[in-house]
PDB file of N, CA and C in Angstrom:
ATOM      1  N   UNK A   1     104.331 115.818  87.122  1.00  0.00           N
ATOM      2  CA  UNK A   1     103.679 115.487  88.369  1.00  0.00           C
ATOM      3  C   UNK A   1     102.169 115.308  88.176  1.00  0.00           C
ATOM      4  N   UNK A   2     101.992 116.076  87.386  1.00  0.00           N
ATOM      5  CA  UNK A   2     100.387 115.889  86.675  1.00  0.00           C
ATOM      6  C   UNK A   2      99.426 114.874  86.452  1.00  0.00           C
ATOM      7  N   UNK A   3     100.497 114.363  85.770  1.00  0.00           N
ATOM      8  CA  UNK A   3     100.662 112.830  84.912  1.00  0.00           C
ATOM      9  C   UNK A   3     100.226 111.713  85.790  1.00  0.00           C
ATOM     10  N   UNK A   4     101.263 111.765  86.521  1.00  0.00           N
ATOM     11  CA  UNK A   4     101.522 110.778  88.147  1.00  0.00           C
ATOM     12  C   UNK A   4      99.843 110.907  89.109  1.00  0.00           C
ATOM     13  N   UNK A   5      99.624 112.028  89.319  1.00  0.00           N
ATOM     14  CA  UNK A   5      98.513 112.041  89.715  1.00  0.00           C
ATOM     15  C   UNK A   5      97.070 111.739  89.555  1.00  0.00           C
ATOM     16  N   UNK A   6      96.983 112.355  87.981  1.00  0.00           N
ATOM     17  CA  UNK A   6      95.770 111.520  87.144  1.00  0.00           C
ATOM     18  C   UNK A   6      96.005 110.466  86.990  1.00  0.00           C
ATOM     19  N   UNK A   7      97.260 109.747  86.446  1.00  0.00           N
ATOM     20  CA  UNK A   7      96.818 108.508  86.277  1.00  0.00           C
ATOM     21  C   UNK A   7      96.898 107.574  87.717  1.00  0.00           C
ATOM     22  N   UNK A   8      97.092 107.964  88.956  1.00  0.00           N
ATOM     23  CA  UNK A   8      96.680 107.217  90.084  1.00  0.00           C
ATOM     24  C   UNK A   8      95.640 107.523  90.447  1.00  0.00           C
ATOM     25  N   UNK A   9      94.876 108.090  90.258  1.00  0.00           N
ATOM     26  CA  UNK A   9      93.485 108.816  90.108  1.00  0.00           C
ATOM     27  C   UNK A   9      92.361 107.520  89.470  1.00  0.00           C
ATOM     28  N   UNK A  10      92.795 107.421  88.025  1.00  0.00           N
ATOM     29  CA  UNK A  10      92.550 106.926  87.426  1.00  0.00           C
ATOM     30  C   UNK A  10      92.481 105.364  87.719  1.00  0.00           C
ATOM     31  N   UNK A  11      93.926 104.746  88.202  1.00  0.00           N
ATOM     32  CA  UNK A  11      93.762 103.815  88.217  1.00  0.00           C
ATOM     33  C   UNK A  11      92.925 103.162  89.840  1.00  0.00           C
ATOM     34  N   UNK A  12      92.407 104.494  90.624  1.00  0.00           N
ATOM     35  CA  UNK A  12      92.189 104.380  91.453  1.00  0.00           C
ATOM     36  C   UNK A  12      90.475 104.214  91.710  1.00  0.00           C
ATOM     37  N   UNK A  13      90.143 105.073  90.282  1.00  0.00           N
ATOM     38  CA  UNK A  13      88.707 105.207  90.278  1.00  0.00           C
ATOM     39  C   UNK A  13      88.453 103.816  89.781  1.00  0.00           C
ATOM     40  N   UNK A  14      89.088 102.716  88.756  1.00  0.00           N
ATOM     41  CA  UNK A  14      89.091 101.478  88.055  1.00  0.00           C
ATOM     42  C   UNK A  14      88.437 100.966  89.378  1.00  0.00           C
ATOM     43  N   UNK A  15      89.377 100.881  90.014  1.00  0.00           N
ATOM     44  CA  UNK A  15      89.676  99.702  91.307  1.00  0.00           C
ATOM     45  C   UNK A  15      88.425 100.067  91.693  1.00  0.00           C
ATOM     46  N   UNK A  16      87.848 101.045  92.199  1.00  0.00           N
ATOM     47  CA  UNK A  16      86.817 101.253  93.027  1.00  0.00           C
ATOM     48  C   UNK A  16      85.500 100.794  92.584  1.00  0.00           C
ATOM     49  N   UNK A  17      85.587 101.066  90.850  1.00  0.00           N
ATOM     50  CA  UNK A  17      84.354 100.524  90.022  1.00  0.00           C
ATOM     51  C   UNK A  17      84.005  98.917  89.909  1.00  0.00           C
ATOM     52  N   UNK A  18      85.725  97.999  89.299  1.00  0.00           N
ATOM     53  CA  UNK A  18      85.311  97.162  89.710  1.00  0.00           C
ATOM     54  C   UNK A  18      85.046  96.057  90.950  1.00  0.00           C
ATOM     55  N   UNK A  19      85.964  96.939  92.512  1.00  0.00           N
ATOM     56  CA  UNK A  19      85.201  96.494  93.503  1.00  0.00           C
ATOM     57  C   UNK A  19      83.382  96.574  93.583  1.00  0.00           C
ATOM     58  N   UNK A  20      83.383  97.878  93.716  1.00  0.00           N
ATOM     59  CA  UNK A  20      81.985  98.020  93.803  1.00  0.00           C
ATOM     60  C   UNK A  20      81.008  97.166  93.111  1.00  0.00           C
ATOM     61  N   UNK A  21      81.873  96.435  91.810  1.00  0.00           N
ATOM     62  CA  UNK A  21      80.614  96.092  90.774  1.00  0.00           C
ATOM     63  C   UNK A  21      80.616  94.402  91.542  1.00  0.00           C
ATOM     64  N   UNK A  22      81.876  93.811  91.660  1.00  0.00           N
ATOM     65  CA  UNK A  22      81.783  93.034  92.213  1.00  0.00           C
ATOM     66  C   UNK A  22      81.061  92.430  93.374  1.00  0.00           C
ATOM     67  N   UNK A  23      81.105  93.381  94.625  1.00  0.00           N
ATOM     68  CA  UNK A  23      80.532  93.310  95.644  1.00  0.00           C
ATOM     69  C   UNK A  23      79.126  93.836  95.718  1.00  0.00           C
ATOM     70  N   UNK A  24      78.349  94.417  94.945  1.00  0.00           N
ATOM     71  CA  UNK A  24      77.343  94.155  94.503  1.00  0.00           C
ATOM     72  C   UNK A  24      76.393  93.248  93.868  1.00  0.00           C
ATOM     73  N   UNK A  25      76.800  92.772  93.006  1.00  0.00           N
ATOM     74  CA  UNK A  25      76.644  92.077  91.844  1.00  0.00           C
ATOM     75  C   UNK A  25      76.059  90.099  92.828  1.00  0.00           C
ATOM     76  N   UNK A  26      74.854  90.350  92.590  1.00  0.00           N
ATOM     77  CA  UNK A  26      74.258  89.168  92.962  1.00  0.00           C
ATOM     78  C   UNK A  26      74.724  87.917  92.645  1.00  0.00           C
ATOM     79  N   UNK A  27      75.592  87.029  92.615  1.00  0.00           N
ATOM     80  CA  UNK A  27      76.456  86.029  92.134  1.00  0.00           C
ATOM     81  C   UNK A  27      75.663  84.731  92.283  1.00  0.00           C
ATOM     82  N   UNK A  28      74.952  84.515  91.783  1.00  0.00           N
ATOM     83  CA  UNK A  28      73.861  82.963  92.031  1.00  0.00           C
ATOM     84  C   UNK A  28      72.415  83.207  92.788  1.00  0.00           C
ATOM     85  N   UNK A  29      72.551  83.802  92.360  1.00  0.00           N
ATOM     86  CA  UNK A  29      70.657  84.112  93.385  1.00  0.00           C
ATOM     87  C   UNK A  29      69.539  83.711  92.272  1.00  0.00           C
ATOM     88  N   UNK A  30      68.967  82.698  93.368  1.00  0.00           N
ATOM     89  CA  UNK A  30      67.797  82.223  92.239  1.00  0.00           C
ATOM     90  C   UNK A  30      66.760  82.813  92.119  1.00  0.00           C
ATOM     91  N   UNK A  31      66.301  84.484  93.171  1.00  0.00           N
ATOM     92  CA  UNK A  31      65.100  84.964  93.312  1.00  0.00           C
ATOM     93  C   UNK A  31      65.629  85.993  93.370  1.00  0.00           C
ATOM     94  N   UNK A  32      64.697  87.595  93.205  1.00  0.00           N
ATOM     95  CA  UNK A  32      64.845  88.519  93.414  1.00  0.00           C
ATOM     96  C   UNK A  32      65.204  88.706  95.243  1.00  0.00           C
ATOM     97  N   UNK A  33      64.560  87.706  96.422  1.00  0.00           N
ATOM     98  CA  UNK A  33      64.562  87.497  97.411  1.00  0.00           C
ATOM     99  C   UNK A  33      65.903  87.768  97.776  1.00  0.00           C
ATOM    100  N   UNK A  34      67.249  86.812  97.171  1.00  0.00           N
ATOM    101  CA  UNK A  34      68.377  86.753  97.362  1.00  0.00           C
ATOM    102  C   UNK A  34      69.144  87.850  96.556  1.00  0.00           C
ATOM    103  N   UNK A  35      68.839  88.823  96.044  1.00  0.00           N
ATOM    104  CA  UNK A  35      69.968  89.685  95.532  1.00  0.00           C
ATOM    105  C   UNK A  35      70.321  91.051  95.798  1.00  0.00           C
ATOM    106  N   UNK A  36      70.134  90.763  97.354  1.00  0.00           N
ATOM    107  CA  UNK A  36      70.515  91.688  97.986  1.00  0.00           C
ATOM    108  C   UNK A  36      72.417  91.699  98.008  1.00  0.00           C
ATOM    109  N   UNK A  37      72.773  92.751  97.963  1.00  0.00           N
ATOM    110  CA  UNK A  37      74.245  93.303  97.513  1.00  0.00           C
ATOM    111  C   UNK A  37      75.080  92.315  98.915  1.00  0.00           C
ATOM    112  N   UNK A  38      76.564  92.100  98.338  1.00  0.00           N
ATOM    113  CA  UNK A  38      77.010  91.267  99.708  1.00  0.00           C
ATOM    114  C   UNK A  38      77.680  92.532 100.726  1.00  0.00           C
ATOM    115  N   UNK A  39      78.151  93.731 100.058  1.00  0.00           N
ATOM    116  CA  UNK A  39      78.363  94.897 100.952  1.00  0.00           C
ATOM    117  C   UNK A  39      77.001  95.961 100.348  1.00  0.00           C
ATOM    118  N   UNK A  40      76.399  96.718 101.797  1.00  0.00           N
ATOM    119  CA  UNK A  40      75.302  97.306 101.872  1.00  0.00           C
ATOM    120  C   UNK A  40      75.422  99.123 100.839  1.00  0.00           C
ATOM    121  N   UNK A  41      76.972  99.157 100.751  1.00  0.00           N
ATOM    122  CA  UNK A  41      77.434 100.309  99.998  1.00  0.00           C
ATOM    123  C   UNK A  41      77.612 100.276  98.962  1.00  0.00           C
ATOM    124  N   UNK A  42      78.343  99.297  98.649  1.00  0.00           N
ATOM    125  CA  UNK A  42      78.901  98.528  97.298  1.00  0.00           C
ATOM    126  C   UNK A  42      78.170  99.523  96.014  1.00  0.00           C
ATOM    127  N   UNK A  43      76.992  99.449  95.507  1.00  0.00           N
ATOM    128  CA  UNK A  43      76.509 100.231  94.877  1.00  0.00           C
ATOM    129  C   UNK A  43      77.244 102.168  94.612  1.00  0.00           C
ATOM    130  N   UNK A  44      77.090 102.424  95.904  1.00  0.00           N
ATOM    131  CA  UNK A  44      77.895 103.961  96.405  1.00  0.00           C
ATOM    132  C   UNK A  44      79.326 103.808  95.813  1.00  0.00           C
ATOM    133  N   UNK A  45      79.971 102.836  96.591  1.00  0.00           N
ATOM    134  CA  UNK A  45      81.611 102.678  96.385  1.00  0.00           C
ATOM    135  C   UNK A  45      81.585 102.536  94.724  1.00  0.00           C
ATOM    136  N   UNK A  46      80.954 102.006  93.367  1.00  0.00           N
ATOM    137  CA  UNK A  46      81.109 101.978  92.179  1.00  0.00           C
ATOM    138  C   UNK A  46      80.305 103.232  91.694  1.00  0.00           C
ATOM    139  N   UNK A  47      79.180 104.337  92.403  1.00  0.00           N
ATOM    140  CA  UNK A  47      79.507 105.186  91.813  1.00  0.00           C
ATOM    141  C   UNK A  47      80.340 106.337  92.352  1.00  0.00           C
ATOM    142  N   UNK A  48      80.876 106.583  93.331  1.00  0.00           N
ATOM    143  CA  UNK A  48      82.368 107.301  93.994  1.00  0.00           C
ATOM    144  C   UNK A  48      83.732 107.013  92.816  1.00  0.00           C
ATOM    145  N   UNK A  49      83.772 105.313  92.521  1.00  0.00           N
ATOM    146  CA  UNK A  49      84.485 105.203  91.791  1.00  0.00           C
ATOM    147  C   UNK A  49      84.661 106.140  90.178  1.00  0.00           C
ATOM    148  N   UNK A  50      83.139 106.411  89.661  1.00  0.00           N
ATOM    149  CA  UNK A  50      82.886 106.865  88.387  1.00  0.00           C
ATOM    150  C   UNK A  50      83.239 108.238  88.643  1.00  0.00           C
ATOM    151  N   UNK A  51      83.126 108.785  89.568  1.00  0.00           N
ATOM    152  CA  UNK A  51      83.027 110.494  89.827  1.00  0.00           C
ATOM    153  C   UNK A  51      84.496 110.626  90.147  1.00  0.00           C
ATOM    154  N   UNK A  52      85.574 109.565  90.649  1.00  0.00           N
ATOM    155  CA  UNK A  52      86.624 110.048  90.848  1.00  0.00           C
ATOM    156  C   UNK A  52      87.392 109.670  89.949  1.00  0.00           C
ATOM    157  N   UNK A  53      86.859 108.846  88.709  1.00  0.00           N
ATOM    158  CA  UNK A  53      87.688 108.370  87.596  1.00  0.00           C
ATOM    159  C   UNK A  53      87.624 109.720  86.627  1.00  0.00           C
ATOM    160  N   UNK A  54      86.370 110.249  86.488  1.00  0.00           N
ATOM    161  CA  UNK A  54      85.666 111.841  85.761  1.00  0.00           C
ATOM    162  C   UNK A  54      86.504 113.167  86.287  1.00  0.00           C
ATOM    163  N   UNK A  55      86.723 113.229  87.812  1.00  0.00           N
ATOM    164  CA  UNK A  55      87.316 113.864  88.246  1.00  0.00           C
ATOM    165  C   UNK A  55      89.046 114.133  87.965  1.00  0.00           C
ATOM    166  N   UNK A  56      89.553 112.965  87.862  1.00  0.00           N
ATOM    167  CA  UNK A  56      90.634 112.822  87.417  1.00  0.00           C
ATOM    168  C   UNK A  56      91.239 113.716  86.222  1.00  0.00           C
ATOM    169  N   UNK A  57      90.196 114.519  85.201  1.00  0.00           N
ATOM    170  CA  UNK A  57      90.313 115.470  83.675  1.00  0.00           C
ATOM    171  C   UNK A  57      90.454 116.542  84.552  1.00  0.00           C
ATOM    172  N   UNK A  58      89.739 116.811  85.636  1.00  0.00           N
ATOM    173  CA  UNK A  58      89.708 117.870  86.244  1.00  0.00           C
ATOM    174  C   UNK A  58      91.088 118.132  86.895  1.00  0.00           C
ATOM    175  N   UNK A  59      91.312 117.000  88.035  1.00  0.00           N
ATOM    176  CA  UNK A  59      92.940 117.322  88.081  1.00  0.00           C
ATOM    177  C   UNK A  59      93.722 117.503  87.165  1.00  0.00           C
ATOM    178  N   UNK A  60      93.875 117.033  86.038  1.00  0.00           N
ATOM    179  CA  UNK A  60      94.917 117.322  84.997  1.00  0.00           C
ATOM    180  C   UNK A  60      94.812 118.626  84.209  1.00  0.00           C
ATOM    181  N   UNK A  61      93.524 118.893  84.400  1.00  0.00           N
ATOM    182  CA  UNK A  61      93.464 120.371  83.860  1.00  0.00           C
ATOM    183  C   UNK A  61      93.728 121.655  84.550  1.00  0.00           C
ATOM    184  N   UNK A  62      93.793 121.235  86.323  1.00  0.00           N
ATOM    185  CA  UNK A  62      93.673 122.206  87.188  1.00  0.00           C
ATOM    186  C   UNK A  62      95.551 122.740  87.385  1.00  0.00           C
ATOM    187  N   UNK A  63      95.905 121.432  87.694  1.00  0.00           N
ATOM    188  CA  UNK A  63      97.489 121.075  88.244  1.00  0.00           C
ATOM    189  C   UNK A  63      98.519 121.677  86.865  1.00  0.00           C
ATOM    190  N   UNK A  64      98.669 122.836  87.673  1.00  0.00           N
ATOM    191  CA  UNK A  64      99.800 123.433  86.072  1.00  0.00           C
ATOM    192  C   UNK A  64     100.605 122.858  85.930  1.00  0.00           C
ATOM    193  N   UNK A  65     101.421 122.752  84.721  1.00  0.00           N
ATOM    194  CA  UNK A  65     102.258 122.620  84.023  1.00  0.00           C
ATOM    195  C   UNK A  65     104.210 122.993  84.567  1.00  0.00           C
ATOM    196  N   UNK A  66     104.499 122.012  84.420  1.00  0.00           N
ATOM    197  CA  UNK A  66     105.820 122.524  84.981  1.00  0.00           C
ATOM    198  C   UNK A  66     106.762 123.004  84.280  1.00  0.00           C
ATOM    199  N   UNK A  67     106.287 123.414  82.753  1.00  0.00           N
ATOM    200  CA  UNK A  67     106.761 123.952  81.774  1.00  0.00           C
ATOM    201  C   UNK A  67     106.136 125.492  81.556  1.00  0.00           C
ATOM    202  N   UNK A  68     105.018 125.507  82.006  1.00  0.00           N
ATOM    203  CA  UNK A  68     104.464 127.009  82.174  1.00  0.00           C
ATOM    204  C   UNK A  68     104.966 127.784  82.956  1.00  0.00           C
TER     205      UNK A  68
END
């Protein structure tokens, strides 16, 4: 069950990083003027993503063992 959890964890923190990086990420801006983020969070949401991808060792270390 462990397993199942970190790695949706995991694949959950992915998703979030590369939304965030995406929706950040200035895509054609010819000036510093224009590269303002296209969502105002976007930045937040890719690092939430990093802390819950990190977090994820933590669940697997916390969530005992069903063999213990």
């Amino acid at each position: 069950m462990r397993r199942v959890i970190t790695g949706l964890m995991i694949i959950a923190g992915i998703a979030m990083m590369v939304f965030g990086y995406f929706m950040a990420a200035p895509w054609g801006a010819e000036s510093v003027v224009n590269s303002n983020p296209r969502l105002e969070f976007a930045p937040a949401i890719f690092v939430f993503g990093v802390v819950f991808l990190f977090s994820s060792a933590l669940v697997y270390e916390l969530i005992p063992n069903r063999h213990d």
